[in-house]
Protein backbone atom coordinates (compact mmCIF):
# COMPACT_ATOMS: atom_id res chain seq x y z
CA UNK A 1 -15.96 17.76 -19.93
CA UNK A 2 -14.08 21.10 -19.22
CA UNK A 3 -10.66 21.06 -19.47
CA UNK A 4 -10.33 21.50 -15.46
CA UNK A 5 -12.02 18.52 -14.70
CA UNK A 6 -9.99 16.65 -17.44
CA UNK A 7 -6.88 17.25 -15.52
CA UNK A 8 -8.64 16.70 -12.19
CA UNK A 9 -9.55 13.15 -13.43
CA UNK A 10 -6.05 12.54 -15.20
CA UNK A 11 -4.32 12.96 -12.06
CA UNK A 12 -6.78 11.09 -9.80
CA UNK A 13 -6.33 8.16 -12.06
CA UNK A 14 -2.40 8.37 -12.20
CA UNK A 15 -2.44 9.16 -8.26
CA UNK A 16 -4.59 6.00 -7.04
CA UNK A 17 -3.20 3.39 -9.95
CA UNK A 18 0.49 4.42 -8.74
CA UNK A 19 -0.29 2.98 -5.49
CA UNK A 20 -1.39 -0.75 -7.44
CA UNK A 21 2.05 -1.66 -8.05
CA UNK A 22 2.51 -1.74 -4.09
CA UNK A 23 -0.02 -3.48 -3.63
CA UNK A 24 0.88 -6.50 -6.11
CA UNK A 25 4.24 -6.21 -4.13
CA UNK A 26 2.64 -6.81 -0.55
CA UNK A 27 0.64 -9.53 -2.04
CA UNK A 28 4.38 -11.39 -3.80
CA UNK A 29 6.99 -10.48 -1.32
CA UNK A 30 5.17 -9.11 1.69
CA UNK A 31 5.10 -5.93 3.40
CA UNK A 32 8.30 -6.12 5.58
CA UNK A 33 9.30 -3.06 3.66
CA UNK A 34 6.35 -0.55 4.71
CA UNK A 35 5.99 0.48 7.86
CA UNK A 36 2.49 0.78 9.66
CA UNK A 37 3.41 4.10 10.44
CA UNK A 38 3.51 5.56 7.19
CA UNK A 39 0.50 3.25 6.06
CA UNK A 40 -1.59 5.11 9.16
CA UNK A 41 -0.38 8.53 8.38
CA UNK A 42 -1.01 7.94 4.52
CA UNK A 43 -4.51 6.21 5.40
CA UNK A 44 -5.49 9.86 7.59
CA UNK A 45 -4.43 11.42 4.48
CA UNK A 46 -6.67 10.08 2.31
CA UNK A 47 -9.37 9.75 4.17
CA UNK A 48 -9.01 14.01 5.13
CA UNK A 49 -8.82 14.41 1.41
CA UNK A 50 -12.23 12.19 0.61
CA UNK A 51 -13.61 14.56 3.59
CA UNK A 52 -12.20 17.78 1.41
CA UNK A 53 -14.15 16.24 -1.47
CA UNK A 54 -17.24 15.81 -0.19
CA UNK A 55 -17.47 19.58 1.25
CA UNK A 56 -16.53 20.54 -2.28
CA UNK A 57 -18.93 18.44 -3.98
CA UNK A 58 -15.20 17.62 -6.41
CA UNK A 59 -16.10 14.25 -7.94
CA UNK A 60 -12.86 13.65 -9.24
CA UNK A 61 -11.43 14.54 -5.51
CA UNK A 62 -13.73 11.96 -4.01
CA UNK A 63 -13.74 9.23 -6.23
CA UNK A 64 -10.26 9.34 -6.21
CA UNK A 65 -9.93 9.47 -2.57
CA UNK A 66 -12.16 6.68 -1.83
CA UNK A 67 -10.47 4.57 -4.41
CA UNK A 68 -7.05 4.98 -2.89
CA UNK A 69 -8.21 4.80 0.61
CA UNK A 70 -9.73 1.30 -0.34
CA UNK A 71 -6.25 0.72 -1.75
CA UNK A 72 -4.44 1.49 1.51
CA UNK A 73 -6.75 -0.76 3.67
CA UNK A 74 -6.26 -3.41 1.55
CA UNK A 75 -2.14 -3.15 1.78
CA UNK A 76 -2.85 -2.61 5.51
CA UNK A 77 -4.12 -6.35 5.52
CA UNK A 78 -1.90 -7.22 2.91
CA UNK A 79 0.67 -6.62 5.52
CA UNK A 80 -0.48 -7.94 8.33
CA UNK A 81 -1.63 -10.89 6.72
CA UNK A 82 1.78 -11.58 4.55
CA UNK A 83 5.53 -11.47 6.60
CA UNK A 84 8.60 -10.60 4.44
CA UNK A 85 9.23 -13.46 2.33
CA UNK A 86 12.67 -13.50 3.91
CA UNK A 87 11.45 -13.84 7.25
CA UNK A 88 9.10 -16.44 6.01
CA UNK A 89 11.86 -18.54 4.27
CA UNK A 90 14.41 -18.59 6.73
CA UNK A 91 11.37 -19.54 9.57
CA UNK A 92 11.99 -16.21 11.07
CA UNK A 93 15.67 -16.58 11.04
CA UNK A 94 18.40 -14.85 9.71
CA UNK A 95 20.27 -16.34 7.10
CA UNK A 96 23.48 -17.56 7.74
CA UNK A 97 22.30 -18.77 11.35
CA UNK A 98 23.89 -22.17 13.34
CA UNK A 99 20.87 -23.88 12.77
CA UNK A 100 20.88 -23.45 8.82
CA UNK A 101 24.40 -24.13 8.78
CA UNK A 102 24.30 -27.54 10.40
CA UNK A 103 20.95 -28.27 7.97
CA UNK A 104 23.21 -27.12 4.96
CA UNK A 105 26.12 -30.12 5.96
CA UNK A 106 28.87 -27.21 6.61
């Protein structure tokens, strides 16, 4: 392997993994934190770059591409399919609300 694609694939691999940590996040605490904005924007991104790739024939640029556009669909559902644990908790109420008062006794 020539030294260029030895950096190609070293930053592929630190690119995609960095976005793993998010998506153990989404899956714990929700994704009340993200906005579907940025997870569209970052999602056309991606998916341009994969397109880049493939008209360059770059495996490193496609593999890595397709990995982390798998990624962001996944914390797209992640999402949509978790609400903020605080949200969640409270039964969509803020905390510190009449209701939870009364339930706490004060």
């Amino acid at each position: 392997m020539e030294f260029r694609e030895t950096v190609g694939t070293m930053a592929a691999i630190c690119t995609t993994g960095a976005f793993i940590p998010q998506i153990v996040k989404l899956r714990k605490q929700g994704g009340e934190d993200l906005s579907y904005a940025m997870l569209a924007v970052y999602f056309v991104g991606v998916a341009l770059w994969l397109i880049y790739g493939l008209m360059l024939h770059a495996p490193s640029v496609i593999w890595a591409n397709a990995a982390t556009l798998l990624l962001v669909g996944v914390a797209i559902v992640l999402k949509a399919m978790h609400p903020g644990r605080s949200a969640a908790e409270s039964g969509g109420r803020a905390a510190g609300t009449p209701a939870e008062s009364e339930a706490a006794g004060d």
